[in-house]
PDB file of N, CA and C in Angstrom:
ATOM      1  N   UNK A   1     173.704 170.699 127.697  1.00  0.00           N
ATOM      2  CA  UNK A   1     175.016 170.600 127.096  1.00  0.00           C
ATOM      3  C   UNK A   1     175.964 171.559 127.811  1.00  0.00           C
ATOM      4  N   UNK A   2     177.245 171.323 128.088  1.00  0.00           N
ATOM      5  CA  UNK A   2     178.090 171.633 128.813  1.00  0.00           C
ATOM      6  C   UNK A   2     178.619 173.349 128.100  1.00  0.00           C
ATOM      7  N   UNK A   3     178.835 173.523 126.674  1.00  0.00           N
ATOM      8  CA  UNK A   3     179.036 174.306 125.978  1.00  0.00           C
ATOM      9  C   UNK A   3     177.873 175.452 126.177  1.00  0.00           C
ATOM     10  N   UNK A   4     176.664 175.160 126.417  1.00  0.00           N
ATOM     11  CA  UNK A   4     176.020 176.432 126.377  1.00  0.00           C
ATOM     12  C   UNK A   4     175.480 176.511 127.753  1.00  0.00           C
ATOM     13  N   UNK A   5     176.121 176.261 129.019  1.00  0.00           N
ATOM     14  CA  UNK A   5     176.127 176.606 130.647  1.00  0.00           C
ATOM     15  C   UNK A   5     177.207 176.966 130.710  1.00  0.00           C
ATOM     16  N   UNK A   6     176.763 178.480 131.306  1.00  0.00           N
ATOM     17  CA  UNK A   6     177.337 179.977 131.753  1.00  0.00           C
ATOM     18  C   UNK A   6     178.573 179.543 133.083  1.00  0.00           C
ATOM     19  N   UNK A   7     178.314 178.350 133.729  1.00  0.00           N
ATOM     20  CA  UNK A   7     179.271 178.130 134.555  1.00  0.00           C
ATOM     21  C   UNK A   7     178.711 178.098 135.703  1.00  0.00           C
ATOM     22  N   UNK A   8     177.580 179.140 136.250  1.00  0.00           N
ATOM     23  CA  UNK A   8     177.342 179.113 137.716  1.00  0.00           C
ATOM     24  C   UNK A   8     176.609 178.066 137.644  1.00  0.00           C
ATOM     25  N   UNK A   9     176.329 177.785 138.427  1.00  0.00           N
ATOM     26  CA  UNK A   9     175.362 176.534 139.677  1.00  0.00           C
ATOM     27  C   UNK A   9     176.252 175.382 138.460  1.00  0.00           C
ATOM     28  N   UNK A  10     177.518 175.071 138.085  1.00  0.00           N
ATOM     29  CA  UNK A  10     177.997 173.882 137.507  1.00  0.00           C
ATOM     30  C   UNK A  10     178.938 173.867 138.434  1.00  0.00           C
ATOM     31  N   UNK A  11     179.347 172.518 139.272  1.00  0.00           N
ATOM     32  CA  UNK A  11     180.183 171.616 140.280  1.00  0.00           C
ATOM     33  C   UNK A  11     181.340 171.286 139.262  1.00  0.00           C
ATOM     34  N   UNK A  12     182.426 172.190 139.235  1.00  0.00           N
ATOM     35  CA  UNK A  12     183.911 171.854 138.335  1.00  0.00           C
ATOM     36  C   UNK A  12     184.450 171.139 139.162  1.00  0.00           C
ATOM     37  N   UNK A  13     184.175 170.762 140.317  1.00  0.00           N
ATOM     38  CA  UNK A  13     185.320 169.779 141.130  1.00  0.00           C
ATOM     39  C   UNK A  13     184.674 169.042 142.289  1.00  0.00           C
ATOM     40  N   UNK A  14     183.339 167.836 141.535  1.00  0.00           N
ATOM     41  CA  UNK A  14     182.256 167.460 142.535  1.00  0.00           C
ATOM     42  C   UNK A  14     183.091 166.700 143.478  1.00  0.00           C
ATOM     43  N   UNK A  15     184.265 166.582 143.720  1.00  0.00           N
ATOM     44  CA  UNK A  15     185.726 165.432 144.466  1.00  0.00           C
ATOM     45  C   UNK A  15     185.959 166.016 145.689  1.00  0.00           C
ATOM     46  N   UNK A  16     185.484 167.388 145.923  1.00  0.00           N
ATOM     47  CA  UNK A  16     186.681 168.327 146.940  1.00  0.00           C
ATOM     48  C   UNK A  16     185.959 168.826 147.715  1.00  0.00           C
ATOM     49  N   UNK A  17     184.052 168.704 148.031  1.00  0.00           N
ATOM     50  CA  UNK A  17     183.622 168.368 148.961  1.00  0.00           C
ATOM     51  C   UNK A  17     183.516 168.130 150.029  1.00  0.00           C
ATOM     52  N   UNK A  18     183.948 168.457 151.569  1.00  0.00           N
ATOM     53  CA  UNK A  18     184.594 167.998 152.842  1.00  0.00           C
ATOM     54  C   UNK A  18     183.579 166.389 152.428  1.00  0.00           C
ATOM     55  N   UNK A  19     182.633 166.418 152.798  1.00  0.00           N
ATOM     56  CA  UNK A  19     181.415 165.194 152.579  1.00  0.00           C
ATOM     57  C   UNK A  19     181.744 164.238 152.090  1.00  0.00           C
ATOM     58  N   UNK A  20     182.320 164.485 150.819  1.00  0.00           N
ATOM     59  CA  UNK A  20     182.828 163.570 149.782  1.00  0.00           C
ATOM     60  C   UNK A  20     184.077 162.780 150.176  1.00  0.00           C
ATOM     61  N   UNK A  21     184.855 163.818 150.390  1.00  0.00           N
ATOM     62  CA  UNK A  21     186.099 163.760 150.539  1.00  0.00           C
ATOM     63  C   UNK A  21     186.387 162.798 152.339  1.00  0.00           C
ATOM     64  N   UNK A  22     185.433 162.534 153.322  1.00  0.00           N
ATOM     65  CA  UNK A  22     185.321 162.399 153.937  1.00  0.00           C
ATOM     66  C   UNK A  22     185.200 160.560 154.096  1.00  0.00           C
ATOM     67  N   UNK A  23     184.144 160.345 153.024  1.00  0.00           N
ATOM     68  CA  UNK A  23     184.041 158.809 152.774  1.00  0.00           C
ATOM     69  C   UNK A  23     184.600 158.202 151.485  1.00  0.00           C
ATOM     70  N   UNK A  24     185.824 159.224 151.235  1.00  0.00           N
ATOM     71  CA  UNK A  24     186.712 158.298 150.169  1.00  0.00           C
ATOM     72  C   UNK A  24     188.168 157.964 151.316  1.00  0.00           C
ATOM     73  N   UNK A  25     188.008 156.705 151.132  1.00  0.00           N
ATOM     74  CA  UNK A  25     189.082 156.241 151.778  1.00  0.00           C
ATOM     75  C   UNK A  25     190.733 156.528 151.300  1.00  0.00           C
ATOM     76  N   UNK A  26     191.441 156.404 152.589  1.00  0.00           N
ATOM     77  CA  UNK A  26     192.661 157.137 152.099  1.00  0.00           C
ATOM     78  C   UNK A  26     193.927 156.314 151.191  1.00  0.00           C
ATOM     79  N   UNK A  27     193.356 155.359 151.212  1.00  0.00           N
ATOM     80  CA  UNK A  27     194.439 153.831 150.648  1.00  0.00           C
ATOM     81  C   UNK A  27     193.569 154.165 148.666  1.00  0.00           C
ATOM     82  N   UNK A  28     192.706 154.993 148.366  1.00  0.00           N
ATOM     83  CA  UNK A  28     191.927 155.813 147.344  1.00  0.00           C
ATOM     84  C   UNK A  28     192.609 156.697 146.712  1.00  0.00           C
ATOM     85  N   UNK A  29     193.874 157.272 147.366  1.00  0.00           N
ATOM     86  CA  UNK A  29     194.514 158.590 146.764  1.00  0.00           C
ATOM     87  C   UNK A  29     196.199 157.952 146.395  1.00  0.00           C
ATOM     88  N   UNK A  30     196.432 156.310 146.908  1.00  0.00           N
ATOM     89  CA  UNK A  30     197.864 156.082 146.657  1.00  0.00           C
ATOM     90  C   UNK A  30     198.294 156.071 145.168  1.00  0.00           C
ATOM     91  N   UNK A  31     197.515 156.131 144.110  1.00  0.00           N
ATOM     92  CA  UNK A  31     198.255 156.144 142.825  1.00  0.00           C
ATOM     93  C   UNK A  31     197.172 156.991 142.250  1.00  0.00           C
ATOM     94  N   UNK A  32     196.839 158.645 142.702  1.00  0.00           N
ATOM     95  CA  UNK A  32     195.598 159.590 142.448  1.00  0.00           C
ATOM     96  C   UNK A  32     196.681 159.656 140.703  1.00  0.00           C
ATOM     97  N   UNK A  33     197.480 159.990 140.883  1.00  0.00           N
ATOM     98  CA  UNK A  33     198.212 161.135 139.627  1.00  0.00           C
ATOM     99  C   UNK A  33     198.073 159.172 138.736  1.00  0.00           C
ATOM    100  N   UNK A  34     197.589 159.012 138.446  1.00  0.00           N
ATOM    101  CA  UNK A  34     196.959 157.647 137.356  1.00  0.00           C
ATOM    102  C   UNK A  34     195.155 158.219 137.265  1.00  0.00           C
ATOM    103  N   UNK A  35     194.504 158.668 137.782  1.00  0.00           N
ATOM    104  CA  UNK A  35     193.529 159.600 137.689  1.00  0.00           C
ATOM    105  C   UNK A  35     193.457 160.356 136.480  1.00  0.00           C
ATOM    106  N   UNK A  36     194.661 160.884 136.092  1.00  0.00           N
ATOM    107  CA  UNK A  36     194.655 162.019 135.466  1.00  0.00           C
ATOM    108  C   UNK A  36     195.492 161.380 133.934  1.00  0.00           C
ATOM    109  N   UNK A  37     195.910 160.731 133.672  1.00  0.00           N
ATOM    110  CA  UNK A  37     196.995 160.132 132.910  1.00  0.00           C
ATOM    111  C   UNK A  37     195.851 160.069 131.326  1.00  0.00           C
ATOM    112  N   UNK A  38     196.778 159.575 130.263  1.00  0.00           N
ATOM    113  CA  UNK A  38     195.975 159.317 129.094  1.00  0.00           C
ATOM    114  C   UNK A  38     196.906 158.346 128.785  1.00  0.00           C
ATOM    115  N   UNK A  39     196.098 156.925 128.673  1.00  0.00           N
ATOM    116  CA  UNK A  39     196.721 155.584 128.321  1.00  0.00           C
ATOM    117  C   UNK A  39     195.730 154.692 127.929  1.00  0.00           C
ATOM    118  N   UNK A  40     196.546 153.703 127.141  1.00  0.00           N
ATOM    119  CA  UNK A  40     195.267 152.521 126.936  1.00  0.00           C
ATOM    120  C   UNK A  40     194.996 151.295 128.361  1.00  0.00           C
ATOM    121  N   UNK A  41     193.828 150.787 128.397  1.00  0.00           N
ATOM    122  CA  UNK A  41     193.266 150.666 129.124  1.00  0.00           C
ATOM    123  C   UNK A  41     192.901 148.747 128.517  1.00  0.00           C
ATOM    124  N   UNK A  42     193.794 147.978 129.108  1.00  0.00           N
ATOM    125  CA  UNK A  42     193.638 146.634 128.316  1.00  0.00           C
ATOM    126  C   UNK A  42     192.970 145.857 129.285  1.00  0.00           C
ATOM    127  N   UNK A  43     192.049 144.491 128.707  1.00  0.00           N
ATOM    128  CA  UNK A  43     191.959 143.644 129.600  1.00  0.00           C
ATOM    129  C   UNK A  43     191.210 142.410 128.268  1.00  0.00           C
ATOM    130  N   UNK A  44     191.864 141.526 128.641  1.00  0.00           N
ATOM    131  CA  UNK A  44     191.805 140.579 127.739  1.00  0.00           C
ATOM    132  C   UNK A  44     192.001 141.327 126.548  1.00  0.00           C
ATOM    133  N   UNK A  45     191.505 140.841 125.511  1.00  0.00           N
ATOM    134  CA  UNK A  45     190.687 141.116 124.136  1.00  0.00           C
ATOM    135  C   UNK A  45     190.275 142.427 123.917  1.00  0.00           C
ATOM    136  N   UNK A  46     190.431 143.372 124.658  1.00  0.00           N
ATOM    137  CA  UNK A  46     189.401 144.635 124.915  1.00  0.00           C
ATOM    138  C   UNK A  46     190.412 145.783 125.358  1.00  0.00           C
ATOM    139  N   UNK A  47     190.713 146.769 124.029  1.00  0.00           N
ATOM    140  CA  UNK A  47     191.654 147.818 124.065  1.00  0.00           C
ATOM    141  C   UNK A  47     190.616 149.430 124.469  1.00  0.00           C
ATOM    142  N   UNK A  48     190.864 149.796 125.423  1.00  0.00           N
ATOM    143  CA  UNK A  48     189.967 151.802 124.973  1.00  0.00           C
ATOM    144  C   UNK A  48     191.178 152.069 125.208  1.00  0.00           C
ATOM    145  N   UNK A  49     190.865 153.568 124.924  1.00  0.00           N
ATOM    146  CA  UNK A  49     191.942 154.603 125.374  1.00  0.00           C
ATOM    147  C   UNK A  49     191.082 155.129 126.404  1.00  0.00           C
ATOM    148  N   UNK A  50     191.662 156.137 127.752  1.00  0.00           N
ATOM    149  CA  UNK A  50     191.584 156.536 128.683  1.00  0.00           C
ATOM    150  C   UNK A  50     192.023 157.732 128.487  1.00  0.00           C
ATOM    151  N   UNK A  51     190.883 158.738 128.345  1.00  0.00           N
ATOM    152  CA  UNK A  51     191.386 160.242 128.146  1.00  0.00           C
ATOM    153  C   UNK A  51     191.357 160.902 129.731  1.00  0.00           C
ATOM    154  N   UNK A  52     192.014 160.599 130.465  1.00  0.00           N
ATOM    155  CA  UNK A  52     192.358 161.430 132.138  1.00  0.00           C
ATOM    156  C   UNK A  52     192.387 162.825 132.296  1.00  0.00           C
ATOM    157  N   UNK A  53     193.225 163.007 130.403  1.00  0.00           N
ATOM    158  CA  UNK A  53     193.337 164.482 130.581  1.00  0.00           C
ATOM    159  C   UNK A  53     192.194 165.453 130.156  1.00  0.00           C
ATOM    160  N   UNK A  54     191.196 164.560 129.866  1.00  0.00           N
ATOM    161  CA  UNK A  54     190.015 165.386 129.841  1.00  0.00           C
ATOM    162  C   UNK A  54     189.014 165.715 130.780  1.00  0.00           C
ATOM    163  N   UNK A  55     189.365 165.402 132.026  1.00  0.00           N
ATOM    164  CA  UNK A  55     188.889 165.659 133.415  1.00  0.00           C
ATOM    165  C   UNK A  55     189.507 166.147 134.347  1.00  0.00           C
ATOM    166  N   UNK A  56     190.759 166.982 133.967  1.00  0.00           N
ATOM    167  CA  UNK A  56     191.560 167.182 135.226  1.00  0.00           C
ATOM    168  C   UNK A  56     191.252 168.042 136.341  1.00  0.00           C
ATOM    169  N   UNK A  57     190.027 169.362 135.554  1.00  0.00           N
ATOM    170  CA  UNK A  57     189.615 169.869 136.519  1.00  0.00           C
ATOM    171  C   UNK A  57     188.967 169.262 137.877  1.00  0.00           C
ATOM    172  N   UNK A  58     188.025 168.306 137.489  1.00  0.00           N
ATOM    173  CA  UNK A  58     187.286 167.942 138.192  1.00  0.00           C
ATOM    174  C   UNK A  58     187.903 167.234 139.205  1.00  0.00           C
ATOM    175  N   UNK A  59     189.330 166.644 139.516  1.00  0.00           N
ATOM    176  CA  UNK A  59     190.200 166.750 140.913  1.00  0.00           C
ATOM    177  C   UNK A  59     191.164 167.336 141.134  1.00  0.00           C
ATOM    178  N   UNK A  60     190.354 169.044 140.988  1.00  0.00           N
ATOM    179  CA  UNK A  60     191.144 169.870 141.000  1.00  0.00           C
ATOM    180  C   UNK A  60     192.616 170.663 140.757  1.00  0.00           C
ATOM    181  N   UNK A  61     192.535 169.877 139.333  1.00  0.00           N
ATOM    182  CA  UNK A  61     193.832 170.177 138.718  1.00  0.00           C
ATOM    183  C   UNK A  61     193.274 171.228 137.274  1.00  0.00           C
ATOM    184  N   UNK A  62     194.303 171.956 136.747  1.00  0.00           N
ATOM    185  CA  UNK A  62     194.765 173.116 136.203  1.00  0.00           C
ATOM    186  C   UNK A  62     193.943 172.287 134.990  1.00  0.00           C
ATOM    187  N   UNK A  63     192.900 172.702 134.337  1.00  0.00           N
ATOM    188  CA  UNK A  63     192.410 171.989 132.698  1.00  0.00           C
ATOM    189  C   UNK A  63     193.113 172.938 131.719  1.00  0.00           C
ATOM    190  N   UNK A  64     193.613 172.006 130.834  1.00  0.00           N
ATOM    191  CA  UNK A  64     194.589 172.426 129.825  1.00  0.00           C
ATOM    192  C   UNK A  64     193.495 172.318 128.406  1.00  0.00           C
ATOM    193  N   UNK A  65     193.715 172.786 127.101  1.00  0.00           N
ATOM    194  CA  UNK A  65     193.220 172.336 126.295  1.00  0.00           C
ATOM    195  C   UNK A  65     193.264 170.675 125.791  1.00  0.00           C
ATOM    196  N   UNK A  66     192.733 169.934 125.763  1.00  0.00           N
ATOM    197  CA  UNK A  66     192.678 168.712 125.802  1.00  0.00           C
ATOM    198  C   UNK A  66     193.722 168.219 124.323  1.00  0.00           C
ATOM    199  N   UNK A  67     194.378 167.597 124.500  1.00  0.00           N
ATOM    200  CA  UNK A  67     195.065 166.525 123.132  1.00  0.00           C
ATOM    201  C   UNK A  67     193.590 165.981 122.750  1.00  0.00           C
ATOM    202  N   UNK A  68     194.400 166.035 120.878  1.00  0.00           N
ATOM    203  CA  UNK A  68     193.540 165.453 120.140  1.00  0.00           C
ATOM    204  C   UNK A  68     193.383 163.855 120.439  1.00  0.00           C
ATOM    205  N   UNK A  69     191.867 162.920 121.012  1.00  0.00           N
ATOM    206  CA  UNK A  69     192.096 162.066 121.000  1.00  0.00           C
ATOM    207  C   UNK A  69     192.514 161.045 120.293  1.00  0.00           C
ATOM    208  N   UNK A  70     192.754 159.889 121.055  1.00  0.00           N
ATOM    209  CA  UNK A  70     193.408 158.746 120.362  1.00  0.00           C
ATOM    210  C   UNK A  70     192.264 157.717 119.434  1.00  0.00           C
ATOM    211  N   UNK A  71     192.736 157.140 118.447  1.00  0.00           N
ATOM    212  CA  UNK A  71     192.072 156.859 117.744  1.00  0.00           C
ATOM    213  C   UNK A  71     193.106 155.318 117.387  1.00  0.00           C
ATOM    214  N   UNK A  72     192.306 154.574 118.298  1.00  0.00           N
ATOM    215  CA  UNK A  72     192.802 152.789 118.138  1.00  0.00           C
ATOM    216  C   UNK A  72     191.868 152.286 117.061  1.00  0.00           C
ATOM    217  N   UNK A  73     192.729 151.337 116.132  1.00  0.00           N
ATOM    218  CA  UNK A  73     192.516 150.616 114.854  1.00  0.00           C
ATOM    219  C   UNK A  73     190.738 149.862 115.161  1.00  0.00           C
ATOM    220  N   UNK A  74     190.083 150.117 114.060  1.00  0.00           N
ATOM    221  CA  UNK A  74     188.524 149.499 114.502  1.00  0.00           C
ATOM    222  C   UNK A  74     188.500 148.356 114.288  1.00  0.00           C
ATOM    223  N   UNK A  75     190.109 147.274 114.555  1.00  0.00           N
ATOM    224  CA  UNK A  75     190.127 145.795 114.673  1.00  0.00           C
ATOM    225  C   UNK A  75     189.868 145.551 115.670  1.00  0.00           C
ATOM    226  N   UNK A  76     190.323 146.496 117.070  1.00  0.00           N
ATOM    227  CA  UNK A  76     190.399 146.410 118.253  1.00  0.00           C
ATOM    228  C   UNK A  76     188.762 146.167 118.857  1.00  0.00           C
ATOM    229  N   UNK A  77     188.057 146.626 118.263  1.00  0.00           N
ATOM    230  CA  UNK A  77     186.343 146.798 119.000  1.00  0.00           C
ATOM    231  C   UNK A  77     186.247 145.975 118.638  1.00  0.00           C
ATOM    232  N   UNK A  78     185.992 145.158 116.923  1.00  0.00           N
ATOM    233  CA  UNK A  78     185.809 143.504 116.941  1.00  0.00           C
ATOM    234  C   UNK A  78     185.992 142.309 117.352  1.00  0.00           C
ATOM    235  N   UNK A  79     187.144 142.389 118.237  1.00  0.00           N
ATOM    236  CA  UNK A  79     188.183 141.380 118.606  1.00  0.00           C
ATOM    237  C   UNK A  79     186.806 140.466 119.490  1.00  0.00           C
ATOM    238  N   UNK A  80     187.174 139.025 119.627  1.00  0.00           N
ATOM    239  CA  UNK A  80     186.716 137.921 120.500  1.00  0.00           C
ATOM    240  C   UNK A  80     187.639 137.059 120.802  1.00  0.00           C
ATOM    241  N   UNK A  81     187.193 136.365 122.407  1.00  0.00           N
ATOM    242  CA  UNK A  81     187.878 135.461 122.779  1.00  0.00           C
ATOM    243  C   UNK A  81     187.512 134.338 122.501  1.00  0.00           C
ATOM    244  N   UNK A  82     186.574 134.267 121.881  1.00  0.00           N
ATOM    245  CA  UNK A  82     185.439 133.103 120.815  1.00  0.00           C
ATOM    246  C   UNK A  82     186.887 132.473 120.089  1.00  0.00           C
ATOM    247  N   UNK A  83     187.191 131.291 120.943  1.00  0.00           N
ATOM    248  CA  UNK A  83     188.043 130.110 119.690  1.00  0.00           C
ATOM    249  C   UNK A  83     189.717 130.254 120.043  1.00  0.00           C
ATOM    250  N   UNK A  84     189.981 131.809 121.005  1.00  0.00           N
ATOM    251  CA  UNK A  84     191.590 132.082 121.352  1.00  0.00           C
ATOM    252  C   UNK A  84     191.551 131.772 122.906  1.00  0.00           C
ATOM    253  N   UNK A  85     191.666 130.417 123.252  1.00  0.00           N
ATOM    254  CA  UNK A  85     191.703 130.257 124.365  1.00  0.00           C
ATOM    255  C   UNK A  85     193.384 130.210 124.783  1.00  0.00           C
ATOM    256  N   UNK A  86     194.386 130.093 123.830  1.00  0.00           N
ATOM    257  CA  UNK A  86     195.279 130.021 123.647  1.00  0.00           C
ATOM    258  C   UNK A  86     196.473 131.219 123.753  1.00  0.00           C
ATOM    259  N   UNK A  87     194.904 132.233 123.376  1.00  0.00           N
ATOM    260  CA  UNK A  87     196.099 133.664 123.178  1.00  0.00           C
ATOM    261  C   UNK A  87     196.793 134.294 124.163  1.00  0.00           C
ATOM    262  N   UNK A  88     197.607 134.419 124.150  1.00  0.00           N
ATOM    263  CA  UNK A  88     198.377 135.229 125.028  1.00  0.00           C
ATOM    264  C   UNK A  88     198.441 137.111 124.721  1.00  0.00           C
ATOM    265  N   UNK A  89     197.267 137.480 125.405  1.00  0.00           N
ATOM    266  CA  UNK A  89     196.717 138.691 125.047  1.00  0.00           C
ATOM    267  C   UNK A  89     197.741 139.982 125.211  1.00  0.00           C
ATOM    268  N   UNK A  90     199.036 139.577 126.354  1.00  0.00           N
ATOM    269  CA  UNK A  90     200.060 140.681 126.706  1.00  0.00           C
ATOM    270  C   UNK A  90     200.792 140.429 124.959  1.00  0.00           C
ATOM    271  N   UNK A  91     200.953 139.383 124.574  1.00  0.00           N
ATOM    272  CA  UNK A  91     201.795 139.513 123.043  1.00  0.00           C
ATOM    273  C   UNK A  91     200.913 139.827 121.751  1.00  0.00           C
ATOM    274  N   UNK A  92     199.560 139.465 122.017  1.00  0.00           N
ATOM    275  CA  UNK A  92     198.534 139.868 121.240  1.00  0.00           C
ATOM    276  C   UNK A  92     198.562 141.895 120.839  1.00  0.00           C
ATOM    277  N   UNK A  93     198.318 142.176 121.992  1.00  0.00           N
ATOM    278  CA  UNK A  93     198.311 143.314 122.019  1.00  0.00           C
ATOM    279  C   UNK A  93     200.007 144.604 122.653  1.00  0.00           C
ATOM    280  N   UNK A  94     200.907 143.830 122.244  1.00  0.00           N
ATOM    281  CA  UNK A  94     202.388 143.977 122.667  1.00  0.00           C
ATOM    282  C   UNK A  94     202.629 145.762 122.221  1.00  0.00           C
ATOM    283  N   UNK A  95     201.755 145.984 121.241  1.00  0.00           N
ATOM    284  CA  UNK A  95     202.071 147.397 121.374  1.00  0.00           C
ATOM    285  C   UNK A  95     201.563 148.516 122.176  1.00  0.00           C
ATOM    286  N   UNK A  96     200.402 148.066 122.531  1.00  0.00           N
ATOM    287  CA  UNK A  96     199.504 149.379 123.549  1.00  0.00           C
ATOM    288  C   UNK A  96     200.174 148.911 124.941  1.00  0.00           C
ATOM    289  N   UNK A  97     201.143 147.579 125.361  1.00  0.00           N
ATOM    290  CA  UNK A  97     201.520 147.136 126.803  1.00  0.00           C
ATOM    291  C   UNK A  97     202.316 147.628 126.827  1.00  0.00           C
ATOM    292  N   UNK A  98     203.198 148.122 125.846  1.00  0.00           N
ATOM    293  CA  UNK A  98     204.791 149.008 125.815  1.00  0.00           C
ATOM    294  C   UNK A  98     204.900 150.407 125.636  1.00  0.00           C
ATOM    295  N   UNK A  99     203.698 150.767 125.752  1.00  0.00           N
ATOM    296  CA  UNK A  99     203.130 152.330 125.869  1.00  0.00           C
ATOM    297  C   UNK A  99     203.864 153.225 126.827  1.00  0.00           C
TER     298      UNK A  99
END
């Protein structure tokens, strides 16, 4: 558990690596600061939230105390495309797209 390691021999920024950093391609870093962001995360039928800001150290950015996470309605995890072949999921879900 992360809470009871003292810190040494723990990798806070396994990204920054020459090695690493070497075989991530550079067309990889054009929208990096979306890396770090906290937003919902849609595709079809299927809402998470995306906590970014709970990793910022790890590409070497300043870790802040984290915001309390987000907590989307538990209609959202039930949802199916079972029978909505029809739906139009950007108006379905019109409030997390206007975020």
């Amino acid at each position: 558990m992360v809470e009871n390691h003292s810190g040494e021999g723990f990798i806070w920024i396994p990204y920054s690596a020459p090695e690493i950093m070497a075989i991530i391609p550079l067309h990889a870093y054009v929208h990096s600061q979306l890396w770090c962001m906290s937003a919902p995360l849609i595709n079809f039928q299927t809402v998470v939230w995306y906590h970014g800001d709970r990793v910022l150290r790890q590409f070497g950015c300043v870790q802040y105390v984290p915001t309390e996470p987000v907590r989307l309605p538990t209609k959202l995890y039930g949802m199916s495309r079972r029978g909505m072949h029809w739906a139009d999921w950007g108006d379905v879900h019109e409030e997390y797209v206007t975020m």
